[in-house]
PDB file of N, CA and C in Angstrom:
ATOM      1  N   UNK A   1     -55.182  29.841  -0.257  1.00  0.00           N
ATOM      2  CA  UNK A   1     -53.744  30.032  -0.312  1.00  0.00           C
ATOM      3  C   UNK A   1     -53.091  29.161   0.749  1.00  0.00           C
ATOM      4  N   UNK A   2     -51.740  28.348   0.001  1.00  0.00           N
ATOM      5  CA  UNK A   2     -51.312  27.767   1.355  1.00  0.00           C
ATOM      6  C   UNK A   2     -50.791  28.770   1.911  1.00  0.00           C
ATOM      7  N   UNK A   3     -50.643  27.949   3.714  1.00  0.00           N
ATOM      8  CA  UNK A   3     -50.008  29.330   4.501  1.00  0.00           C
ATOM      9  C   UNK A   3     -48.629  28.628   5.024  1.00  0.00           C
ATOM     10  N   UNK A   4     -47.448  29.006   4.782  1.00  0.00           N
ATOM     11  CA  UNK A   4     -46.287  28.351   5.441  1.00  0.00           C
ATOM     12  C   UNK A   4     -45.231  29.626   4.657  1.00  0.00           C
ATOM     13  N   UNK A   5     -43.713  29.465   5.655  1.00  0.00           N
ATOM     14  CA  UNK A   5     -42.689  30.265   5.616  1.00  0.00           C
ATOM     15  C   UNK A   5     -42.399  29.647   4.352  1.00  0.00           C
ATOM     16  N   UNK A   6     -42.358  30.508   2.639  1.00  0.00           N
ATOM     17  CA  UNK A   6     -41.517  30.305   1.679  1.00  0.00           C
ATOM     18  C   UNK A   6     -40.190  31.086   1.466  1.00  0.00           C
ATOM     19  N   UNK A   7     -39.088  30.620   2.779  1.00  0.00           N
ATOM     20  CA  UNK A   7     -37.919  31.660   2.861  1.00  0.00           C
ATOM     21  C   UNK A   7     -36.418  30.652   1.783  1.00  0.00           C
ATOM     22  N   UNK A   8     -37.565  29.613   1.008  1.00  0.00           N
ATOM     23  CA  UNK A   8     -35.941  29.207  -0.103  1.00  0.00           C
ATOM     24  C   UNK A   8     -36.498  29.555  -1.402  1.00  0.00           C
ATOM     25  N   UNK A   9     -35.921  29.505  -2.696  1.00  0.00           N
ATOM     26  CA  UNK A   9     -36.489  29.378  -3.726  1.00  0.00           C
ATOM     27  C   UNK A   9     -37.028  28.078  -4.020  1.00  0.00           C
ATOM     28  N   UNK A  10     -36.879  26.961  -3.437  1.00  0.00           N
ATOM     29  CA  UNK A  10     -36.967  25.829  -3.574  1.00  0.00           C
ATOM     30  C   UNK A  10     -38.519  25.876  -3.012  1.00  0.00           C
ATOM     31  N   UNK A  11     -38.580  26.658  -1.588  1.00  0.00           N
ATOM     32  CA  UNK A  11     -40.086  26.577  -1.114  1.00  0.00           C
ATOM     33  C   UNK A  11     -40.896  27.479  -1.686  1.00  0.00           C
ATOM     34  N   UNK A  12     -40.015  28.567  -2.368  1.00  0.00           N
ATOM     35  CA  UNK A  12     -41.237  29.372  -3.302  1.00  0.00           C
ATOM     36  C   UNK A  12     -41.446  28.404  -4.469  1.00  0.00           C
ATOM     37  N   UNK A  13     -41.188  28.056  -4.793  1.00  0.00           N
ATOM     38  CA  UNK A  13     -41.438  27.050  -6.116  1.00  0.00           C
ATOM     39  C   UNK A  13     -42.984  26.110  -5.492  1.00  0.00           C
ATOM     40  N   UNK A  14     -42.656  25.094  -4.223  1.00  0.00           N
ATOM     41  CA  UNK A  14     -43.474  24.503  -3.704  1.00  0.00           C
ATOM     42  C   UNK A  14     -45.036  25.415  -3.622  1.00  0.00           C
ATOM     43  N   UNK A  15     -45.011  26.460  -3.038  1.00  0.00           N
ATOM     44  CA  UNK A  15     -45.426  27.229  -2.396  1.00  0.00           C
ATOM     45  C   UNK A  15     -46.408  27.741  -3.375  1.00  0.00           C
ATOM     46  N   UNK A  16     -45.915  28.359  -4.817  1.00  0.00           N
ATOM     47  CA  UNK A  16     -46.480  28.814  -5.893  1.00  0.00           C
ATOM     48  C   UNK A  16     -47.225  27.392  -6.913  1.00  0.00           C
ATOM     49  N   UNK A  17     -46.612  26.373  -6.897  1.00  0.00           N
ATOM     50  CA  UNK A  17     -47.652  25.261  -7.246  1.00  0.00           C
ATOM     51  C   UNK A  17     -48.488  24.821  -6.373  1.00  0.00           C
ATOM     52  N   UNK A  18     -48.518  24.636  -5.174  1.00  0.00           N
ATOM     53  CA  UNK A  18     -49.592  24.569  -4.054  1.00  0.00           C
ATOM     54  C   UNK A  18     -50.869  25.279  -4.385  1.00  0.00           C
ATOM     55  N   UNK A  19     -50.434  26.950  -4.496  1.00  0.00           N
ATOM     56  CA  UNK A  19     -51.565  27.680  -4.381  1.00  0.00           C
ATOM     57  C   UNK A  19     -52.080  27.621  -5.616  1.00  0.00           C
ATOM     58  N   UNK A  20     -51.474  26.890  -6.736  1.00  0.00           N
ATOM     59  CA  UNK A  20     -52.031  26.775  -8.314  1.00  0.00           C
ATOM     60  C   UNK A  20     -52.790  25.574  -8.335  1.00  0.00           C
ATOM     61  N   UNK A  21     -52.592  24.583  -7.470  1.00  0.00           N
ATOM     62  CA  UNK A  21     -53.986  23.622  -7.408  1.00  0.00           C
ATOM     63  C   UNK A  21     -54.894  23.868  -6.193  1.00  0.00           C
ATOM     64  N   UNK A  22     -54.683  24.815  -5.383  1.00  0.00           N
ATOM     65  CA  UNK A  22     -55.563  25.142  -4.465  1.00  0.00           C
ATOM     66  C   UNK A  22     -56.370  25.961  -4.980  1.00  0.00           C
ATOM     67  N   UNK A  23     -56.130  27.244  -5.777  1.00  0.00           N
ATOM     68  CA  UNK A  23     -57.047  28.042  -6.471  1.00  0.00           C
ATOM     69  C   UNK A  23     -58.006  27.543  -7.106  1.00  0.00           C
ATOM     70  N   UNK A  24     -58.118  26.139  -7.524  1.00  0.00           N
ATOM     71  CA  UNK A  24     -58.973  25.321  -8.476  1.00  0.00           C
ATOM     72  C   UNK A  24     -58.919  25.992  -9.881  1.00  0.00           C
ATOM     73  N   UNK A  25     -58.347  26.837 -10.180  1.00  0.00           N
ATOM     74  CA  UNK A  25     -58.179  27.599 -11.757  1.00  0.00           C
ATOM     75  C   UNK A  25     -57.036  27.065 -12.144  1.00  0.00           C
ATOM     76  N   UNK A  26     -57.082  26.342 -13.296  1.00  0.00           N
ATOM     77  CA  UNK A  26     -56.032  25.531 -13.959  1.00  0.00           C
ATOM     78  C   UNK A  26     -55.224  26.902 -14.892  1.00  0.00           C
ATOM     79  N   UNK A  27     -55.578  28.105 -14.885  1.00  0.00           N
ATOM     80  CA  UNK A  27     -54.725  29.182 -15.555  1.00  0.00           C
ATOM     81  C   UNK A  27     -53.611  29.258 -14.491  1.00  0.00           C
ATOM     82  N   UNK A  28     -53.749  28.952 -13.593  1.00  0.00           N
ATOM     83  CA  UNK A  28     -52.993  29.675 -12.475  1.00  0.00           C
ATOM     84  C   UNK A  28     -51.652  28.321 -12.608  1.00  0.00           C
ATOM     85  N   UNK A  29     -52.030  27.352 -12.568  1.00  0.00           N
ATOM     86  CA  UNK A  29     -51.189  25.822 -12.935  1.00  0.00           C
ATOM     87  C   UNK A  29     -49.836  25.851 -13.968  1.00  0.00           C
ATOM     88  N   UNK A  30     -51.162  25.812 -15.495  1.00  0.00           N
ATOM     89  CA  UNK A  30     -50.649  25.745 -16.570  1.00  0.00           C
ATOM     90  C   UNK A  30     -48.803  26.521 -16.803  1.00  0.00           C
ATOM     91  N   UNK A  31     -48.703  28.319 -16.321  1.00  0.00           N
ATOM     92  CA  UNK A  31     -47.620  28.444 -16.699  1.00  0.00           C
ATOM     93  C   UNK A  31     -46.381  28.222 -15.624  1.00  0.00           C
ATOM     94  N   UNK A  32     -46.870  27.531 -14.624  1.00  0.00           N
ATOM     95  CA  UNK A  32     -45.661  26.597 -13.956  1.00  0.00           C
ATOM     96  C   UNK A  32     -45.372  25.403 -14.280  1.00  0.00           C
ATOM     97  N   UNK A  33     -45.895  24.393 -15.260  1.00  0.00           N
ATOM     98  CA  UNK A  33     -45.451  23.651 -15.720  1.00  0.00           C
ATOM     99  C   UNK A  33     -44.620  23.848 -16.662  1.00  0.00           C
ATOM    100  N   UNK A  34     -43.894  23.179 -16.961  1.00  0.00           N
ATOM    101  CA  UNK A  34     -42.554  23.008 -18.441  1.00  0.00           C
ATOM    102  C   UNK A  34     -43.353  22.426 -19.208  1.00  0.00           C
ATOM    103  N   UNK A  35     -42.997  22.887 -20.827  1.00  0.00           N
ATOM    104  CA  UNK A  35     -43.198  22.076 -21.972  1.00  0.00           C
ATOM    105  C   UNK A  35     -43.330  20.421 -22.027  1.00  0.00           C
ATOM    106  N   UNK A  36     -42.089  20.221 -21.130  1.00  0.00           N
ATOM    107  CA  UNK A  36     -41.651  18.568 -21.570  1.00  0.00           C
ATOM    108  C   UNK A  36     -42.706  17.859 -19.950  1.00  0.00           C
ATOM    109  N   UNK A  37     -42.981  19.064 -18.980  1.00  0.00           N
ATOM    110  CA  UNK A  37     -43.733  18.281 -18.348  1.00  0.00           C
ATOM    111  C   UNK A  37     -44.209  17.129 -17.899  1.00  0.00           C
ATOM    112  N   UNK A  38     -43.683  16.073 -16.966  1.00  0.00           N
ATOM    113  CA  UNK A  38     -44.478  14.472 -17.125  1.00  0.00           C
ATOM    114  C   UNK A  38     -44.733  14.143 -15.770  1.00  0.00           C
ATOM    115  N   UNK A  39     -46.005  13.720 -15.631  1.00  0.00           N
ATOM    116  CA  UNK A  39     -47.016  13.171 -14.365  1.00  0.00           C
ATOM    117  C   UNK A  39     -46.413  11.880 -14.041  1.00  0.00           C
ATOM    118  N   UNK A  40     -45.472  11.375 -13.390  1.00  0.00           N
ATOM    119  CA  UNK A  40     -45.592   9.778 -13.146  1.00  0.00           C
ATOM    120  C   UNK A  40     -46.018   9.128 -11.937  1.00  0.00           C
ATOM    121  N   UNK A  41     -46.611   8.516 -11.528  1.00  0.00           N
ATOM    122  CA  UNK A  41     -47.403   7.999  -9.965  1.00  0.00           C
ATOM    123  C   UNK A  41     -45.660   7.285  -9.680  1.00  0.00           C
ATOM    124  N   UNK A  42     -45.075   7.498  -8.517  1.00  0.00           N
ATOM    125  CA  UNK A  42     -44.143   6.819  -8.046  1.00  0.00           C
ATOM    126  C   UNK A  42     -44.756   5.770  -6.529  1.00  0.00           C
ATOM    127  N   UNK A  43     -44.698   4.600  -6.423  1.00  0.00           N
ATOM    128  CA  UNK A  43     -44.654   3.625  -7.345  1.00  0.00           C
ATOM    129  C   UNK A  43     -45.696   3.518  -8.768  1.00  0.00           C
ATOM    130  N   UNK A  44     -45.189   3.300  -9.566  1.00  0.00           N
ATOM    131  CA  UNK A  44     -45.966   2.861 -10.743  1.00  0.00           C
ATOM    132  C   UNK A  44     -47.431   2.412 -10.528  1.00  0.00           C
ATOM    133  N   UNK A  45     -48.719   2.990 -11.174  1.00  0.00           N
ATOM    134  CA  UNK A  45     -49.842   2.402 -10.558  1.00  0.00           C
ATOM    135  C   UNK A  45     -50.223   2.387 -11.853  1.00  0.00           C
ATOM    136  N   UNK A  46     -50.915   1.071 -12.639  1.00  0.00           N
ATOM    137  CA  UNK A  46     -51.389   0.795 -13.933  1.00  0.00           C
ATOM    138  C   UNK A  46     -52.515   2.081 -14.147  1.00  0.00           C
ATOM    139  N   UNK A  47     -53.448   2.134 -13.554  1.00  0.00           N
ATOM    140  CA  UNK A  47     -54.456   2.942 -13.815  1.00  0.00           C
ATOM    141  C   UNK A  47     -54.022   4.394 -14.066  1.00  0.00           C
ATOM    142  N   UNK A  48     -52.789   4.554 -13.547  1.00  0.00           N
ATOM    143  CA  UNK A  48     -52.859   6.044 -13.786  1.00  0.00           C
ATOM    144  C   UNK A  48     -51.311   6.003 -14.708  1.00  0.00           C
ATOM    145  N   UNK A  49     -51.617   6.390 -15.557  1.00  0.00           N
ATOM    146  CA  UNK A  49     -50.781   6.374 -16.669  1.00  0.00           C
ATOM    147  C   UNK A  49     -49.362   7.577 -16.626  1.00  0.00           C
ATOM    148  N   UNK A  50     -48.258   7.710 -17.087  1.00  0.00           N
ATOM    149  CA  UNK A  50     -47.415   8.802 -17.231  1.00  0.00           C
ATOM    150  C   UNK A  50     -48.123   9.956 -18.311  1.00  0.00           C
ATOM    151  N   UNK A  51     -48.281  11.054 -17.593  1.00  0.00           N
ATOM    152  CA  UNK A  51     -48.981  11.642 -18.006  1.00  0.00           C
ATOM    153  C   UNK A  51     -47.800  13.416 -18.404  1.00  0.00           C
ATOM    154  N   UNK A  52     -48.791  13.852 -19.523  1.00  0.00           N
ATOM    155  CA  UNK A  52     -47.926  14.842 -20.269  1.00  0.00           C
ATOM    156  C   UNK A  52     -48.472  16.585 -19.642  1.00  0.00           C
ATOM    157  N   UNK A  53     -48.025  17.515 -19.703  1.00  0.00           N
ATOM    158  CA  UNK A  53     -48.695  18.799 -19.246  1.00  0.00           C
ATOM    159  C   UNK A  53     -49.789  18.832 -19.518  1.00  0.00           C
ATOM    160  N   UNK A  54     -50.509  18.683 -21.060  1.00  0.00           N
ATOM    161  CA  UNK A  54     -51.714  18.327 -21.552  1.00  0.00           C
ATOM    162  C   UNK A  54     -52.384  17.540 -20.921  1.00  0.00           C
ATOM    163  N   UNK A  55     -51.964  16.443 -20.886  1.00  0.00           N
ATOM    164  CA  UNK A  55     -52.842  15.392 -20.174  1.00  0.00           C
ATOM    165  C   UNK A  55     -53.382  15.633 -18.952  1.00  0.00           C
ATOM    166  N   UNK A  56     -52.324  15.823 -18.245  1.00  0.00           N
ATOM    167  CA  UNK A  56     -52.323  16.373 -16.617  1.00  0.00           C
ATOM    168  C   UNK A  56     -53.481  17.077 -16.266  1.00  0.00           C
ATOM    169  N   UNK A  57     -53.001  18.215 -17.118  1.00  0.00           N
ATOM    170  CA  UNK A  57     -54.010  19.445 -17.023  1.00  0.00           C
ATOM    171  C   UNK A  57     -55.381  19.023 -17.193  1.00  0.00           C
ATOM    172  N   UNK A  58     -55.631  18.562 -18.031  1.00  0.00           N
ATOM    173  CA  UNK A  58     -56.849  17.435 -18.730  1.00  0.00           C
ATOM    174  C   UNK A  58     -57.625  17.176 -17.500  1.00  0.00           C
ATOM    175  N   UNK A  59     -57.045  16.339 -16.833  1.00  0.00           N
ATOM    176  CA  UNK A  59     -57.260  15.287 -15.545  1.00  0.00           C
ATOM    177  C   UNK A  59     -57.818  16.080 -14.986  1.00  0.00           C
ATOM    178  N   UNK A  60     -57.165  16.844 -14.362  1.00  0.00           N
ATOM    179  CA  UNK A  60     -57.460  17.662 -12.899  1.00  0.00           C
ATOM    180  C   UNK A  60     -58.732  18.758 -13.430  1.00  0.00           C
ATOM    181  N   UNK A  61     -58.915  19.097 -15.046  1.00  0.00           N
ATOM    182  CA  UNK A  61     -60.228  19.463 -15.564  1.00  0.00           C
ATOM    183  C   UNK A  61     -60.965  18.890 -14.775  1.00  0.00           C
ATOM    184  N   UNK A  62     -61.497  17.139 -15.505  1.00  0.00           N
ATOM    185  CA  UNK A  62     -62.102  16.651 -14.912  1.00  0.00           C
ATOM    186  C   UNK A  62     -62.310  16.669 -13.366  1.00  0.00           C
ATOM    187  N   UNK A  63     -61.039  16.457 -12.338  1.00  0.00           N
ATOM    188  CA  UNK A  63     -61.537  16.372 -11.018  1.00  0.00           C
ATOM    189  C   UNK A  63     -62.251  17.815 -10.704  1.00  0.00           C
ATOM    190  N   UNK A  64     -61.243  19.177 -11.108  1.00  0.00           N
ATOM    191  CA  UNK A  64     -61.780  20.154 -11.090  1.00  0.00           C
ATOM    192  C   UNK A  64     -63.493  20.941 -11.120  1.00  0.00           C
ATOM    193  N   UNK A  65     -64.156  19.862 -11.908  1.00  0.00           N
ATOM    194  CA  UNK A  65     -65.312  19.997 -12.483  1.00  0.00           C
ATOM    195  C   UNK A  65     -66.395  19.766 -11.406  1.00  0.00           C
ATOM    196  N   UNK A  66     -66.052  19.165 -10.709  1.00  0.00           N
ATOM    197  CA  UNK A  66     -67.563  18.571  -9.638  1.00  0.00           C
ATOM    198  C   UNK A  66     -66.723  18.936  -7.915  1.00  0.00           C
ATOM    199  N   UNK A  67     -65.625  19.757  -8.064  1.00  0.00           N
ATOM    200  CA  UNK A  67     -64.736  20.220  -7.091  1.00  0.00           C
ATOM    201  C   UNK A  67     -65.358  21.659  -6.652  1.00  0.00           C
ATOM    202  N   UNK A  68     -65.749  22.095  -5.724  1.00  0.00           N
ATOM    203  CA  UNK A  68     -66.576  23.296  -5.075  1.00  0.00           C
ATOM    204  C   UNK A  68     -65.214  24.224  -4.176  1.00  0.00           C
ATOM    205  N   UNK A  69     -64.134  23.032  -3.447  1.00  0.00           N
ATOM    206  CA  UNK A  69     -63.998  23.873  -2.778  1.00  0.00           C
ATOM    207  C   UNK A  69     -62.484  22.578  -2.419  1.00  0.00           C
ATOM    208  N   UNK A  70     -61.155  23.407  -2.318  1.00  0.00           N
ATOM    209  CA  UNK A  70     -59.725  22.340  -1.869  1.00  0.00           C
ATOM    210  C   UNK A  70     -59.652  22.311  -0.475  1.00  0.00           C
ATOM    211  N   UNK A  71     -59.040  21.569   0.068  1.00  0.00           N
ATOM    212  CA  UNK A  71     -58.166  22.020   1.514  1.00  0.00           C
ATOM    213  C   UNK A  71     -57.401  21.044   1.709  1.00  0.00           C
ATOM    214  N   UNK A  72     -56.241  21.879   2.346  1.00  0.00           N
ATOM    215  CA  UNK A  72     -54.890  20.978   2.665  1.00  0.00           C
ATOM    216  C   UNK A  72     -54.792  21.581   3.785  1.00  0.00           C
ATOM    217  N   UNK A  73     -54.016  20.052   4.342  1.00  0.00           N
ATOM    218  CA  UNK A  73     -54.008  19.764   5.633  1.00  0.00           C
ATOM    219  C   UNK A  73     -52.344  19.013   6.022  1.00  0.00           C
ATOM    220  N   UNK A  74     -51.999  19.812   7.065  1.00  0.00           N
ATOM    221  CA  UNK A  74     -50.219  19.371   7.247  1.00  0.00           C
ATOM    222  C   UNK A  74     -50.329  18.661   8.018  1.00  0.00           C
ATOM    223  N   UNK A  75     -50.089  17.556   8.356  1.00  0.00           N
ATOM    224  CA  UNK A  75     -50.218  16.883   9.817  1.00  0.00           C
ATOM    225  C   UNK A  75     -49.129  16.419   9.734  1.00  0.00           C
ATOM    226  N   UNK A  76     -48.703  16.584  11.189  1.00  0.00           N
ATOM    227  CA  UNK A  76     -47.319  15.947  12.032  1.00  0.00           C
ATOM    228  C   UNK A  76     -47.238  14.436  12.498  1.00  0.00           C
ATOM    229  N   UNK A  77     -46.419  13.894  12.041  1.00  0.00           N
ATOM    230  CA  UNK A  77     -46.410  12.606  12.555  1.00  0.00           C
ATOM    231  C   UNK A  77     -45.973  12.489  13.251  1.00  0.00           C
ATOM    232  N   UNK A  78     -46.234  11.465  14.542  1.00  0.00           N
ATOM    233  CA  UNK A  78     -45.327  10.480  15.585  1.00  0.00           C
ATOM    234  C   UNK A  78     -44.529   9.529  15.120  1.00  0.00           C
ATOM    235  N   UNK A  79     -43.611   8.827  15.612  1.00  0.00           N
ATOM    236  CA  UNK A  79     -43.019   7.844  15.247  1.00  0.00           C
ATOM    237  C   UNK A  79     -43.959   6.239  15.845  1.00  0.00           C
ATOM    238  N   UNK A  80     -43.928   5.486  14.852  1.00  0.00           N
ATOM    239  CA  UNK A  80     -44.537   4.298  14.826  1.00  0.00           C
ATOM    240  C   UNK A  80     -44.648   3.331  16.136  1.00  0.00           C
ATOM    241  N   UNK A  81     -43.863   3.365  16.645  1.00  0.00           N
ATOM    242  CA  UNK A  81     -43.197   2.473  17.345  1.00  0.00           C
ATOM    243  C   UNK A  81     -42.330   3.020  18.309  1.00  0.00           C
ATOM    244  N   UNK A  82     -42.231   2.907  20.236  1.00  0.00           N
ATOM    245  CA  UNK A  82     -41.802   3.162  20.665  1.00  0.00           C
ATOM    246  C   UNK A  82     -40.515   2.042  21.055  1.00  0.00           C
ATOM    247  N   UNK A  83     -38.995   2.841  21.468  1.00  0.00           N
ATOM    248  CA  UNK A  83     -37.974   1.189  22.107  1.00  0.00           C
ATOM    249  C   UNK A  83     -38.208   1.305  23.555  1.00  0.00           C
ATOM    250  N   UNK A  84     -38.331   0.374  24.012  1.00  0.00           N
ATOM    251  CA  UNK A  84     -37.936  -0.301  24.968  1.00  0.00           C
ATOM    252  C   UNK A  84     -36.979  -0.182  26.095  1.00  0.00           C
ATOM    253  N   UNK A  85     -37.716   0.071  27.448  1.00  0.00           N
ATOM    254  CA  UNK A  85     -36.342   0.390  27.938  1.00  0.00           C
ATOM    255  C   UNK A  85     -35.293  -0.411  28.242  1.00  0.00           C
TER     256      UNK A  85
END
């Protein structure tokens, strides 16, 4: 289960698809997706195609399959580059 404050509906939304690919059970997925559903890699990456709820679901079968065990990890970033005094 992820663990973080879901105090918007916006972060329960996040919050409840998180723990639907963390569970590794694609039942848990499936009825948070929409019908019209579509996967697109932003930027565009040839190999991975725009993909449909079906499809999607499909996919992550496969990764799902030889998958034992998820974990997510939040990490905080620094900023790149310090100025100058």
């Amino acid at each position: 289960m992820v663990d973080f404050d879901a105090n918007t509906p916006q972060l329960k939304a996040v919050k409840r698809l998180a723990d639907a690919y963390i569970s590794l059970d694609l039942n848990n997925l499936e009825p948070l997706l929409s019908k019209d559903y579509r996967y697109e890699a932003i930027p565009a990456i040839p190999e991975i195609p725009i993909q449909t709820k079906e499809s999607h679901i499909q996919a992550w079968k496969e990764v799902y399959s030889v998958v034992s065990k998820q974990e997510v990890r939040i990490r905080h970033w620094g900023t790149a580059f310090k100025l100058a005094d």
